[in-house]
N, C-alpha and C. Protein backbone atom coordinates (compact mmCIF):
# COMPACT_ATOMS: atom_id res chain seq x y z
N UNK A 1 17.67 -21.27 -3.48
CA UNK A 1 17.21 -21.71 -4.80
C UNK A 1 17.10 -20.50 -5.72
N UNK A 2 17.90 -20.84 -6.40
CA UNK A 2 17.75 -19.95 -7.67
C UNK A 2 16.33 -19.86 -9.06
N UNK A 3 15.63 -19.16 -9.12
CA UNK A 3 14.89 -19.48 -10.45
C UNK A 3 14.37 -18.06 -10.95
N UNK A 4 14.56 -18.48 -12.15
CA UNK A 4 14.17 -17.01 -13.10
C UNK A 4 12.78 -16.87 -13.43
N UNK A 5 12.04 -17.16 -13.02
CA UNK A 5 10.74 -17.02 -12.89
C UNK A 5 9.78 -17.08 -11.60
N UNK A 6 8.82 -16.58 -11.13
CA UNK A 6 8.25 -17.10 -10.05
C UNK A 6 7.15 -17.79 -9.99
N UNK A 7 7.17 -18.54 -9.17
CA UNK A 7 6.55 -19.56 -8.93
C UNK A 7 5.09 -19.35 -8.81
N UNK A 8 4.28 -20.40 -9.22
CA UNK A 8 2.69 -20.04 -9.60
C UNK A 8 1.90 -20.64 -8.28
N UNK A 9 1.60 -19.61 -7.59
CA UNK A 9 0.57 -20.60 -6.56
C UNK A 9 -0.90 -20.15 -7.00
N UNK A 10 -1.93 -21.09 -6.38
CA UNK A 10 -3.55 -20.68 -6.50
C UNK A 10 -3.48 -21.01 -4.73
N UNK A 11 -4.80 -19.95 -4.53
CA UNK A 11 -5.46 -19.81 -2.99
C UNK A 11 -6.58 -20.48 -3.10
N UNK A 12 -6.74 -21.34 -2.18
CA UNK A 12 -8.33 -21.85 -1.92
C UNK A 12 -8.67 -21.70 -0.77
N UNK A 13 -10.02 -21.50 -0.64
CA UNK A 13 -10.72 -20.73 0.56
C UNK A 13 -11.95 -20.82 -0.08
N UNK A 14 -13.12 -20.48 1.30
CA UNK A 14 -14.19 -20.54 1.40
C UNK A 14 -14.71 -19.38 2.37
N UNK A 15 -13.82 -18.25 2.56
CA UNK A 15 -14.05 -17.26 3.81
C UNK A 15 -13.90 -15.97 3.48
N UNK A 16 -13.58 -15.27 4.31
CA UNK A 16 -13.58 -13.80 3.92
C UNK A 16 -12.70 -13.40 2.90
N UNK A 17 -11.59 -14.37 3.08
CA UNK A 17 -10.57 -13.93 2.35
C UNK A 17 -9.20 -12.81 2.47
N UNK A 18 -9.42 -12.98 3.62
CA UNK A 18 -8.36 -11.25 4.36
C UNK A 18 -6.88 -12.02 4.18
N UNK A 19 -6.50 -13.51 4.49
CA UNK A 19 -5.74 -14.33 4.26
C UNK A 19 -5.42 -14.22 2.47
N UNK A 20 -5.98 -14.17 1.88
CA UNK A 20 -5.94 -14.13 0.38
C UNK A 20 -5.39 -12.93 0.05
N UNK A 21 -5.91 -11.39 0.38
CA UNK A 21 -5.90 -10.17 -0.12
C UNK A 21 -4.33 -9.66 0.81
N UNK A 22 -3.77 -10.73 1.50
CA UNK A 22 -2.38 -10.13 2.02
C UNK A 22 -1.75 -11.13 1.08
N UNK A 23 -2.00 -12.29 1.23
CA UNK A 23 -1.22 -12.66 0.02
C UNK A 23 -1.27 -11.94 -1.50
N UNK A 24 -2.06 -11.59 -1.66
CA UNK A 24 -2.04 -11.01 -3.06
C UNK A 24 -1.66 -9.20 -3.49
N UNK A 25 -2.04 -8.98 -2.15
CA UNK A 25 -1.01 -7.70 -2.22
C UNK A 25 0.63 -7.46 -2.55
N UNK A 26 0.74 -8.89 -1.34
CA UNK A 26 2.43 -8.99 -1.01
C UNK A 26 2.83 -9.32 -2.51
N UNK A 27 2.23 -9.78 -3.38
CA UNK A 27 2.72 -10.61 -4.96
C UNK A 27 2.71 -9.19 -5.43
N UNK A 28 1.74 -8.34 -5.30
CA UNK A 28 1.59 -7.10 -6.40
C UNK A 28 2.96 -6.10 -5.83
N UNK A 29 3.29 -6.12 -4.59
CA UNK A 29 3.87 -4.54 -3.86
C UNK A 29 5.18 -4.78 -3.44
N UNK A 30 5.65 -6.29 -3.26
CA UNK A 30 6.83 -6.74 -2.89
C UNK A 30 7.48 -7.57 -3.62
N UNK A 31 8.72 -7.90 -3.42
CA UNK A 31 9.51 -8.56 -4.27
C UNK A 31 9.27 -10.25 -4.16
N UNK A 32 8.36 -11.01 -3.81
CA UNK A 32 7.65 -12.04 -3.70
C UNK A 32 8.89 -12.85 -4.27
N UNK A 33 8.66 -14.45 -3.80
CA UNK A 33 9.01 -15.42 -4.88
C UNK A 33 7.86 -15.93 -5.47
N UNK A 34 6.57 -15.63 -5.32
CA UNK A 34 5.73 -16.14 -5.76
C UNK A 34 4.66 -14.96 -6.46
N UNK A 35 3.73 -15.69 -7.95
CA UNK A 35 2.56 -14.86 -8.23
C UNK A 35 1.63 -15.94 -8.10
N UNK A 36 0.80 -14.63 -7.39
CA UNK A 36 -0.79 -15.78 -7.52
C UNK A 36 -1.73 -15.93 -8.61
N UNK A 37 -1.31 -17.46 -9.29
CA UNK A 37 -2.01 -17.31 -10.17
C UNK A 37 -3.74 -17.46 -10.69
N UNK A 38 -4.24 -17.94 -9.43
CA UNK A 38 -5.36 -18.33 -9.14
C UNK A 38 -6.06 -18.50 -7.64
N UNK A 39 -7.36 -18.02 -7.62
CA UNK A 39 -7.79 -18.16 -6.78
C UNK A 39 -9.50 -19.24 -7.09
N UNK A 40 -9.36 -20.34 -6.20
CA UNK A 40 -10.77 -21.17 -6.50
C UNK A 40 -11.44 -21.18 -4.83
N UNK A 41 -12.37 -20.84 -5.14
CA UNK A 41 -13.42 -20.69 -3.65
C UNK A 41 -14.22 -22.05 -4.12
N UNK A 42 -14.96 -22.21 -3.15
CA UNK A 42 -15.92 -23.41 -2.64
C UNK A 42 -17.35 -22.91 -2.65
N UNK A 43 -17.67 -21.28 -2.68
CA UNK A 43 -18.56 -20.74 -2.69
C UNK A 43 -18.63 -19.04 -3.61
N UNK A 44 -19.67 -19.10 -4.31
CA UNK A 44 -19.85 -17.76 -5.10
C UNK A 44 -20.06 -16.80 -4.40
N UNK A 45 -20.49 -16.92 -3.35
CA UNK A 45 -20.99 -15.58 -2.14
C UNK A 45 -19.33 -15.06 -1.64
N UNK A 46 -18.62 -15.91 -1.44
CA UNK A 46 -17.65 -15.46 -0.02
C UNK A 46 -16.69 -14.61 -0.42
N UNK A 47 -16.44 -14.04 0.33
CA UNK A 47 -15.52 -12.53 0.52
C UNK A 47 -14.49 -12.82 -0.71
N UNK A 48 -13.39 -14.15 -0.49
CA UNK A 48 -12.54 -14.76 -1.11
C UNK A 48 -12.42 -14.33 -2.84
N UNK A 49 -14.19 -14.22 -2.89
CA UNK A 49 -13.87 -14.17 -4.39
C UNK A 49 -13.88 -12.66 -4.79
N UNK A 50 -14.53 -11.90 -3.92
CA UNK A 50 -14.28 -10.54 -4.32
C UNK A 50 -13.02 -9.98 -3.83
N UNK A 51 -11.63 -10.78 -3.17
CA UNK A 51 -10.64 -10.05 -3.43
C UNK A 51 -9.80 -10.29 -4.85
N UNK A 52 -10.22 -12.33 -5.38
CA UNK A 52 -9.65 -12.06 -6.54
C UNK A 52 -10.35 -11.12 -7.37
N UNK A 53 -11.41 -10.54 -7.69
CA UNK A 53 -11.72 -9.72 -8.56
C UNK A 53 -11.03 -7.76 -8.30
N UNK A 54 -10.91 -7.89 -7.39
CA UNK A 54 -10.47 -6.66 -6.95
C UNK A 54 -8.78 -6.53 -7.06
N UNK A 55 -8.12 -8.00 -7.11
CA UNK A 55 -7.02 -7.83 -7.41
C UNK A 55 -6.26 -8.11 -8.42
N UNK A 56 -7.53 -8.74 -9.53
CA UNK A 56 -6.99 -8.92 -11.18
C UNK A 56 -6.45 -10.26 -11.48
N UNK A 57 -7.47 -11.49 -10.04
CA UNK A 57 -6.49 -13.06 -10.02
C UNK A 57 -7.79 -13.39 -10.84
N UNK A 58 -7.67 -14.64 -11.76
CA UNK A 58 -8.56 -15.78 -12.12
C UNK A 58 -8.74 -16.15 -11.19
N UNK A 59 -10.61 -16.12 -11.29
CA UNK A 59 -11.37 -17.08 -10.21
C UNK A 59 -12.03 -18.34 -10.56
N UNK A 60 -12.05 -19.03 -9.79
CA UNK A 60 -12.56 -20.27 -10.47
C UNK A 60 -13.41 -20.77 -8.65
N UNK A 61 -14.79 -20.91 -9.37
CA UNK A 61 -15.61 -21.91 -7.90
C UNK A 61 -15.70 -23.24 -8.32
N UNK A 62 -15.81 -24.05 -7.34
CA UNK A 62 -15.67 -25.28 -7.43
C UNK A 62 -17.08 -24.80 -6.35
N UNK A 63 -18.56 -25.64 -6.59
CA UNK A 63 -19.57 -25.55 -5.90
C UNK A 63 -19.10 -26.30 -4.79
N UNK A 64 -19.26 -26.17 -3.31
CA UNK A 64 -19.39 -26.85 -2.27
C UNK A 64 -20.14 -27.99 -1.85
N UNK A 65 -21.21 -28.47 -2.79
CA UNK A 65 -21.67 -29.53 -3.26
C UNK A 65 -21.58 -30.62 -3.62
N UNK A 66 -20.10 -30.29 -4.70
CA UNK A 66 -19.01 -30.97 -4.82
C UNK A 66 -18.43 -31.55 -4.51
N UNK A 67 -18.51 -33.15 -4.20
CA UNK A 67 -17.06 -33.62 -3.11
C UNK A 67 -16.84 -34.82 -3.50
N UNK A 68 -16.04 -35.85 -2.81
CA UNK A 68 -15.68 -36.95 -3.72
C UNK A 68 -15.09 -36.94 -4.41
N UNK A 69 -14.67 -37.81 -5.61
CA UNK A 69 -14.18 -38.04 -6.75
C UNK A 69 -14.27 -36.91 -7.85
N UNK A 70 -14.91 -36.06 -7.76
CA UNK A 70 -15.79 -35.53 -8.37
C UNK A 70 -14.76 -33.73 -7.94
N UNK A 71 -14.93 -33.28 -6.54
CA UNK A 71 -14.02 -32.72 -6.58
C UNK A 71 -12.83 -32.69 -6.21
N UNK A 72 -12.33 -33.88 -6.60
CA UNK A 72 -10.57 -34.26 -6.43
C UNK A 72 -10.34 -33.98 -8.14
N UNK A 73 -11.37 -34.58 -8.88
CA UNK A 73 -10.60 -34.31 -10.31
C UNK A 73 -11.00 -32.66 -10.68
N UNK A 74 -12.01 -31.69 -10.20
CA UNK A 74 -12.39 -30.86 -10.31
C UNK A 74 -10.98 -30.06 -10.28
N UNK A 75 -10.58 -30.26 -8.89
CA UNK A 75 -10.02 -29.31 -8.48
C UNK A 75 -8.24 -29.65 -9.32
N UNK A 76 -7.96 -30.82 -8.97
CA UNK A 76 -7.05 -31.57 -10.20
C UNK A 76 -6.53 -30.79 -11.29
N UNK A 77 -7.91 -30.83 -12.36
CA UNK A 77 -7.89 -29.78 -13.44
C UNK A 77 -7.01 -28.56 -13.24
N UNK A 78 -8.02 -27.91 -12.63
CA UNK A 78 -7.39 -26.23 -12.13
C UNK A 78 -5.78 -26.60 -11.79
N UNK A 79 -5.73 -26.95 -11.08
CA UNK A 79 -4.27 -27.09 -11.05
C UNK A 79 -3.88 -27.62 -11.72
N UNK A 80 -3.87 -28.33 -12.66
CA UNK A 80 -2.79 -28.52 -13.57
C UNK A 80 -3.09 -27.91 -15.13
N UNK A 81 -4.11 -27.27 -15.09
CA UNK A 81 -4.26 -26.59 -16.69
C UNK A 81 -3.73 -24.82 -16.04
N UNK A 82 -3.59 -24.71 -14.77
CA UNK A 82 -3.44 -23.12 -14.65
C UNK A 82 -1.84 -23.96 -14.21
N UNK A 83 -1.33 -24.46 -14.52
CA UNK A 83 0.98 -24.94 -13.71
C UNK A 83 0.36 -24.36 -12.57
N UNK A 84 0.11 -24.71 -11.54
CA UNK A 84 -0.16 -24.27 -10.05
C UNK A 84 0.90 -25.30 -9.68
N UNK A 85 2.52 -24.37 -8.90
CA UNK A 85 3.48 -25.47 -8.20
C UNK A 85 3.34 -25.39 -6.87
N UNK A 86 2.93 -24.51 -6.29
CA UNK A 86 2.14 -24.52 -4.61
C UNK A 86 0.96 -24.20 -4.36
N UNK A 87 0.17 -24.83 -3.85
CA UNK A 87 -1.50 -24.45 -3.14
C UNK A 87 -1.52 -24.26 -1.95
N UNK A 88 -2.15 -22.84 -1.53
CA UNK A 88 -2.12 -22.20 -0.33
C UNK A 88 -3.58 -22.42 0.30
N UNK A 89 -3.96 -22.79 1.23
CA UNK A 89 -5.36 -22.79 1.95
C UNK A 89 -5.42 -21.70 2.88
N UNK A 90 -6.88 -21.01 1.98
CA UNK A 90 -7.18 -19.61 3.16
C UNK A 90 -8.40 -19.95 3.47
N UNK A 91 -8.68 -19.92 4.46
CA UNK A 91 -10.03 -20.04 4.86
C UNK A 91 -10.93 -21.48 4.21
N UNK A 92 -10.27 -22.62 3.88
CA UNK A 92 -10.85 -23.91 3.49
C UNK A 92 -10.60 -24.73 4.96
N UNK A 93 -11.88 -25.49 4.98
CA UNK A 93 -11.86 -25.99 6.47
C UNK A 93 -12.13 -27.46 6.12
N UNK A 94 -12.17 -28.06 4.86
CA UNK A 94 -12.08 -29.29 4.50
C UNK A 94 -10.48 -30.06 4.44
N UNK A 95 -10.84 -31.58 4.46
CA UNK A 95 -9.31 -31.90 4.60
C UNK A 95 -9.33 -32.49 2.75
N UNK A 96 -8.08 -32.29 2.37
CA UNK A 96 -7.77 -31.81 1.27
C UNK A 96 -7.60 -33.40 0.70
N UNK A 97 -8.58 -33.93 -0.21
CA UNK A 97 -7.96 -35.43 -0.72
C UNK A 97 -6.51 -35.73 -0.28
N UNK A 98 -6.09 -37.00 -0.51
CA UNK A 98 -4.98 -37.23 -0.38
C UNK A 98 -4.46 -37.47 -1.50
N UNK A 99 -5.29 -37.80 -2.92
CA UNK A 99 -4.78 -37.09 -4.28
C UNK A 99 -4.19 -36.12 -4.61
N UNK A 100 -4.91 -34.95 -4.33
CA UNK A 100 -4.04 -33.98 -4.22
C UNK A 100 -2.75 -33.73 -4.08
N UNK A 101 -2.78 -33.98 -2.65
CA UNK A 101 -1.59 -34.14 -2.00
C UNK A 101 -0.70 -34.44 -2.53
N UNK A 102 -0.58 -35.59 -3.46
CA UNK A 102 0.31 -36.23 -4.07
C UNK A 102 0.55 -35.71 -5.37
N UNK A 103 -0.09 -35.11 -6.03
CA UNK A 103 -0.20 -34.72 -7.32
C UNK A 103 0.72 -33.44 -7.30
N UNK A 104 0.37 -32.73 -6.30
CA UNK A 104 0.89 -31.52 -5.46
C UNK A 104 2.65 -31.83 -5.10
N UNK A 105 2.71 -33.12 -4.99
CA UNK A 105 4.22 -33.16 -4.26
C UNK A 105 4.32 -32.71 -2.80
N UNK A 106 3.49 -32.24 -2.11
CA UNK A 106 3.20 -32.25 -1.15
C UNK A 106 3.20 -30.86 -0.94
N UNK A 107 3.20 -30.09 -2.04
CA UNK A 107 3.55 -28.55 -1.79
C UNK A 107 2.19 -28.03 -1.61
N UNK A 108 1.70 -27.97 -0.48
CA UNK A 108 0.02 -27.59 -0.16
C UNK A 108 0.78 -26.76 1.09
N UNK A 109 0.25 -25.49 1.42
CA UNK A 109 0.23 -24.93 2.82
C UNK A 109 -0.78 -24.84 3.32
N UNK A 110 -1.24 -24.86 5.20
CA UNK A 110 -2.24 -23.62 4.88
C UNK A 110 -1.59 -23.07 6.27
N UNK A 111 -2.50 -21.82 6.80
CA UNK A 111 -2.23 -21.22 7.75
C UNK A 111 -3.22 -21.13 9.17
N UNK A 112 -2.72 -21.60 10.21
CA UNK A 112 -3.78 -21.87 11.56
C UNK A 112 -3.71 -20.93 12.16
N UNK A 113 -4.49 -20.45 13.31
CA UNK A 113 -4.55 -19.39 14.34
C UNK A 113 -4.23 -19.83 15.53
N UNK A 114 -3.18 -20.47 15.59
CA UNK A 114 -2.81 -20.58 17.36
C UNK A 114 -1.12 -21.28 17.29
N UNK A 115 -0.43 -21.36 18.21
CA UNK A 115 0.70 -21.73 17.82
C UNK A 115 0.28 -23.44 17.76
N UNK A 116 0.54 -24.49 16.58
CA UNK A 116 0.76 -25.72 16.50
C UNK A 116 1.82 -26.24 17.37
N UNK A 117 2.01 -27.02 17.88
CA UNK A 117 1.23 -28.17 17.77
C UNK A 117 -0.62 -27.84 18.88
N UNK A 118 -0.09 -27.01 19.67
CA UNK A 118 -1.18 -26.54 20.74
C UNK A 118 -2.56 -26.07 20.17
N UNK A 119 -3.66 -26.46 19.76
CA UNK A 119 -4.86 -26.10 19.79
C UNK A 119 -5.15 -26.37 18.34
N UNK A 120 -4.19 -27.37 17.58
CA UNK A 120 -5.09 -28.04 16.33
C UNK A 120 -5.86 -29.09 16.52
N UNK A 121 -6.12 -29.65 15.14
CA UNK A 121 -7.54 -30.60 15.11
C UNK A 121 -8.45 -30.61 14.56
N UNK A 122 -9.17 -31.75 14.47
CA UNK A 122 -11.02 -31.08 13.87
C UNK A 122 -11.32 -30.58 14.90
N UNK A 123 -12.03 -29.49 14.25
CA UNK A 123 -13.11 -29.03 14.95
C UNK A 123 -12.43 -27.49 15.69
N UNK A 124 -10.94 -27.58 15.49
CA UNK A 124 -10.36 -26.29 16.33
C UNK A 124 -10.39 -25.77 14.62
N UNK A 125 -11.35 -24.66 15.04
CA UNK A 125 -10.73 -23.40 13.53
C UNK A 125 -11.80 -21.96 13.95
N UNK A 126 -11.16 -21.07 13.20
CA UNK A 126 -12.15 -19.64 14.03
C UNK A 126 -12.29 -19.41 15.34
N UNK A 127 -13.05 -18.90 15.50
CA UNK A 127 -13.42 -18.37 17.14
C UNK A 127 -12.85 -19.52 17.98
N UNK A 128 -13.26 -20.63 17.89
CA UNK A 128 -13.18 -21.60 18.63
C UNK A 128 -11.83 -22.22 19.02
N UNK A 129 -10.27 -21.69 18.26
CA UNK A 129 -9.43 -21.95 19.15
C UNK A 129 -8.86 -21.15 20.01
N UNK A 130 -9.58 -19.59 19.60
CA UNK A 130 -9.13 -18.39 20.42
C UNK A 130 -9.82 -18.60 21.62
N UNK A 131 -11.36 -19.02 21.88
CA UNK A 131 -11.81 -19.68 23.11
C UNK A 131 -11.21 -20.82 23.66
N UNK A 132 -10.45 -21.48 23.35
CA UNK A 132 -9.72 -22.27 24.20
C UNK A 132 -8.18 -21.97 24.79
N UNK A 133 -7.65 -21.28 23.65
CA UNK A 133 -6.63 -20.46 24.23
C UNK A 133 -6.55 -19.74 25.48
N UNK A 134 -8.05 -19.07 25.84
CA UNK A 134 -8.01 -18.02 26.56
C UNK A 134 -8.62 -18.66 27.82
N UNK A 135 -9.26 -20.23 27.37
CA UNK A 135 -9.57 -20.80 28.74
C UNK A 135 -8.44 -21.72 29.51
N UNK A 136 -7.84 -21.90 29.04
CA UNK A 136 -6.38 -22.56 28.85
C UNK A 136 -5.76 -21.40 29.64
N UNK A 137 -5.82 -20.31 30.04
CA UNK A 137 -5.31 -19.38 30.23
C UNK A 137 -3.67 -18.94 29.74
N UNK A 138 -3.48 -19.12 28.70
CA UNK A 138 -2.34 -18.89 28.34
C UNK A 138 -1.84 -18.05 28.01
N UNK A 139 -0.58 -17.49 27.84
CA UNK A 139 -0.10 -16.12 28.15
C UNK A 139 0.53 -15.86 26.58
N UNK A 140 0.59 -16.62 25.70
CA UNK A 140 0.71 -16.02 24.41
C UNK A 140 -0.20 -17.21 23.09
N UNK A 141 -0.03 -16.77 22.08
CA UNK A 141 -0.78 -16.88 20.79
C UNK A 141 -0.32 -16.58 19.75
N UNK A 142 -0.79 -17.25 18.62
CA UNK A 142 -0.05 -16.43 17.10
C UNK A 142 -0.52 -17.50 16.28
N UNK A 143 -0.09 -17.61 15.39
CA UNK A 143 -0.11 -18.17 14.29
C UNK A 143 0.81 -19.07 13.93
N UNK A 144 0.38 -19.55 13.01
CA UNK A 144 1.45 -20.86 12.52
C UNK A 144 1.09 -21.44 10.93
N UNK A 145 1.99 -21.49 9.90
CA UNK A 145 1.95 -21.69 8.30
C UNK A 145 2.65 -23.29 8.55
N UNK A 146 1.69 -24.29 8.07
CA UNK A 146 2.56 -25.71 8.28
C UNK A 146 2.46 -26.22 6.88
N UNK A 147 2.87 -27.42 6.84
CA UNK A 147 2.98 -27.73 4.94
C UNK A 147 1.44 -28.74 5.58
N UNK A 148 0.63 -29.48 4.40
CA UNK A 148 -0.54 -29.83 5.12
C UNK A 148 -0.66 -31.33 4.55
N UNK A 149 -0.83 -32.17 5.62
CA UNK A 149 -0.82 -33.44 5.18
C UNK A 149 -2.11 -34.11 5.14
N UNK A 150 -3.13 -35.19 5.91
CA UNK A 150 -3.93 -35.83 5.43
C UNK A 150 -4.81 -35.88 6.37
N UNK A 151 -3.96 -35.64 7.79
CA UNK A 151 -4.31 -35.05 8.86
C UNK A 151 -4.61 -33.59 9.52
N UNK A 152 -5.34 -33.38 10.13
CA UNK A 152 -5.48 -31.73 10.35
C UNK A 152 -4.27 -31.25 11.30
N UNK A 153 -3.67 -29.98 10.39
CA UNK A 153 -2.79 -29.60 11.29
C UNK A 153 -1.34 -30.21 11.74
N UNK A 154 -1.36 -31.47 11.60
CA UNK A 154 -0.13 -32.06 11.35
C UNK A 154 1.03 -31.70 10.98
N UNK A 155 1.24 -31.33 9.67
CA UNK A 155 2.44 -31.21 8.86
C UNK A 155 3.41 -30.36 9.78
N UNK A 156 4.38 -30.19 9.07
CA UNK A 156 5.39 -29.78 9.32
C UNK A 156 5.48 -28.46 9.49
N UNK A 157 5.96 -27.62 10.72
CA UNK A 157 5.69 -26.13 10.54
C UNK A 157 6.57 -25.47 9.50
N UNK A 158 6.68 -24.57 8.73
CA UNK A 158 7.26 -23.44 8.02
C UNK A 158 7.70 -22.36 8.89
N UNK A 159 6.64 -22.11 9.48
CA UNK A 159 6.58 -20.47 10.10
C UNK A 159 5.80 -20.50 11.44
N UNK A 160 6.49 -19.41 12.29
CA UNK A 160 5.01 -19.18 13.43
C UNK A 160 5.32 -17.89 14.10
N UNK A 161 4.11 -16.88 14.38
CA UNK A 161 4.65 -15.62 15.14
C UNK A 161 3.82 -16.15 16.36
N UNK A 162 4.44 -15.00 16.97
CA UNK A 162 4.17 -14.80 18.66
C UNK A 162 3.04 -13.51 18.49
N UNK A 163 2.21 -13.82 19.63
CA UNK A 163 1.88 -12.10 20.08
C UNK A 163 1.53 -12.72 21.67
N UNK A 164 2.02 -12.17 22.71
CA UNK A 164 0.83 -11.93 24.00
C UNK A 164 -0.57 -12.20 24.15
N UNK A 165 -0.93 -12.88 24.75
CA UNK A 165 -2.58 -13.04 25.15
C UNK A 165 -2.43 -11.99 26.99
N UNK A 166 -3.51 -10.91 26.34
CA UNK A 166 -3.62 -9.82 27.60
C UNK A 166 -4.63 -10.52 28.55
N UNK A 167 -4.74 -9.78 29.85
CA UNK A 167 -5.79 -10.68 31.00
C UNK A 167 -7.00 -9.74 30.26
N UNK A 168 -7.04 -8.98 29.21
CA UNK A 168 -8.39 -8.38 29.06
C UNK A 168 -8.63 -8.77 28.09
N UNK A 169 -7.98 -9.91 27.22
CA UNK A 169 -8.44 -10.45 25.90
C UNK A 169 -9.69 -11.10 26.11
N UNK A 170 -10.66 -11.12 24.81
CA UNK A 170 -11.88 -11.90 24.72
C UNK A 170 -11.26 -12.42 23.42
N UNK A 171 -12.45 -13.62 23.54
CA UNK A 171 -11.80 -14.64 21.98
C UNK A 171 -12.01 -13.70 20.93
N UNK A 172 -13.03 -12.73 20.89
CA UNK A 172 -12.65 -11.58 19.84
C UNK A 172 -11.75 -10.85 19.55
N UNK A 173 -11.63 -10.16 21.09
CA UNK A 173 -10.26 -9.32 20.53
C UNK A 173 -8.73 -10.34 20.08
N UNK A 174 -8.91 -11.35 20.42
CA UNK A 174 -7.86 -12.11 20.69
C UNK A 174 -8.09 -12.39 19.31
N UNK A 175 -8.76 -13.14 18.36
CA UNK A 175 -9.04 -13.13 17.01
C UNK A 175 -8.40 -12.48 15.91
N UNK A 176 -8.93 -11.05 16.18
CA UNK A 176 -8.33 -9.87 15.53
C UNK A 176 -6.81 -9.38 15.91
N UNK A 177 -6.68 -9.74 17.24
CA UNK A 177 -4.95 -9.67 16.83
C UNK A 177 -4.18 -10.67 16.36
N UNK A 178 -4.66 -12.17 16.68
CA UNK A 178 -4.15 -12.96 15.35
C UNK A 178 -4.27 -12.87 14.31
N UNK A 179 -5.25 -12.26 13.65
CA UNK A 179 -5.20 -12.11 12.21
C UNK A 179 -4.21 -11.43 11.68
N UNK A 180 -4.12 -9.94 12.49
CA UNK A 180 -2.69 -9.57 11.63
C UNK A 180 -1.70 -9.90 11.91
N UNK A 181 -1.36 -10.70 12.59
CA UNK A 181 -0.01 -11.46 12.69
C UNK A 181 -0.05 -12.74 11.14
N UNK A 182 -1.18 -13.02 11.37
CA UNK A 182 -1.54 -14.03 10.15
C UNK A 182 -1.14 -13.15 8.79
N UNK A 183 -1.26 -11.79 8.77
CA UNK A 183 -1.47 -11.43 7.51
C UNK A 183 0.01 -10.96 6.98
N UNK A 184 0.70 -10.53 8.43
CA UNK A 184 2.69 -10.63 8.01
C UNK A 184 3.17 -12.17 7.88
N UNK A 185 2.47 -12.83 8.34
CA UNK A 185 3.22 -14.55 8.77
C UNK A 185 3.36 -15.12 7.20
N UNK A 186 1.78 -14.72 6.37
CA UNK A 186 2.08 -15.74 5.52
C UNK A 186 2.31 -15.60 4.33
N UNK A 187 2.65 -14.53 3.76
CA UNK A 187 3.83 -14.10 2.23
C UNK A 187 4.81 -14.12 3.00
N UNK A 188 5.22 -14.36 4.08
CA UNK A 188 6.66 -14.53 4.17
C UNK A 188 6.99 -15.64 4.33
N UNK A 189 6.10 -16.94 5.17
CA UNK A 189 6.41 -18.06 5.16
C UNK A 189 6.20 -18.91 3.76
N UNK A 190 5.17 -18.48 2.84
CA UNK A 190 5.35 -19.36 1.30
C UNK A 190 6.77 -18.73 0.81
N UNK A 191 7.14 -17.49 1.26
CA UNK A 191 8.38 -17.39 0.26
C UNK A 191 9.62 -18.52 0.40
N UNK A 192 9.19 -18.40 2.43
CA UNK A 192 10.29 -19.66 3.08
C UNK A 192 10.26 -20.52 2.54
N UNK A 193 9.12 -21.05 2.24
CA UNK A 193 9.03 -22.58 1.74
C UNK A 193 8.96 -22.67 0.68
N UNK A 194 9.35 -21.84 -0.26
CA UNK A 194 9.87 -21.63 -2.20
C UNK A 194 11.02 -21.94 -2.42
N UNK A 195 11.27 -21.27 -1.17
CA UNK A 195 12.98 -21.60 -1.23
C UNK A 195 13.61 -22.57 -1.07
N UNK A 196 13.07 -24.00 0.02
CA UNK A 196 13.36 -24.87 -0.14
C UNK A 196 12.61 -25.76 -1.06
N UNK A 197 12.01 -25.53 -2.40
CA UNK A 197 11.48 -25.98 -3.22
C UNK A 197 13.14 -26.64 -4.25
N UNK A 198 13.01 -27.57 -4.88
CA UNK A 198 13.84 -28.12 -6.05
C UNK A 198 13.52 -27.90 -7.11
């Protein structure tokens, strides 16, 4: 796909934000198909929002309080008064209206910590699928960027790396080496999936 401009995504999250600040590097330092044009957190405290300030994105909170009808049109807004043509989920652990979704065209990502289809779901996110991974005893791990449907984890994969699970991993260390696999996986998998954009 050809286009002379790049494409506008916003990040939503509710977390540290380390998922956010690789995406938003990769827009500032590399030849991206995408700029981020926004970042909206769920909370004023979380990490999330001090990387958009540190990296020069519009922030916008939507209180966590918020839910319902209430923040389907909230969030609605933002996206369509900022042209947001993809929404990336970093660290949001809610399932995303199915308004959205649709409004979106279905162009929502987000990014999991374990290879999909293996160890999604409610209730699998953070620590808690690296502890099952490792009770599972399984011999590798990584990440995975899927498009996101109505269901958790579902959609369709984009992207997924590998790394080894060692016999001396703890769900910590095991954590922290998914993350940086997470943090090459996913400016490269929204670019993948720009590309098959129309």
């Amino acid at each position: 796909m050809l286009r002379s401009t790049k494409v506008r995504i916003a990040i939503l999250g509710s977390g540290a934000g380390s998922n956010a600040k690789a995406l938003c590097v990769a827009a500032r330092e590399n030849a991206t198909l995408y700029t981020v044009a926004l970042v909206i957190s769920t909370s004023a405290k979380a990490g999330i929002c001090e990387v958009a300030r540190d990296e020069g994105v519009e922030l916008c909170v939507i209180s966590g309080d918020v839910k319902g009808e209430t923040f389907t049109e909230q969030l609605g807004s933002l996206l369509q008064d900022h042209r947001i043509e993809v929404l990336v989920l970093a660290g949001f652990m809610r399932l995303l209206p199915p308004e959205i979704l649709r409004r979106m065209h279905g162009n929502v990502l987000n990014i999991h910590p374990a290879l999909l289809p293996e160890f999604g779901g409610k209730g699998m996110y953070g620590i808690h699928v690296h502890e099952a991974v490792i009770t599972a005893h399984k011999v590798e791990s990584g990440a995975t960027v899927h498009v996101v449907s109505e269901n958790y984890d579902e959609g369709a994969v984009v992207g997924q790396m590998r790394i080894p699970v060692e016999a001396t991993d703890s769900p910590l260390t095991l954590q922290e080496k998914v993350k940086l696999v997470e943090h090459q996986l996913y400016p490269a998998a929204v670019d993948q999936f720009i590309r098959t954009l129309k």
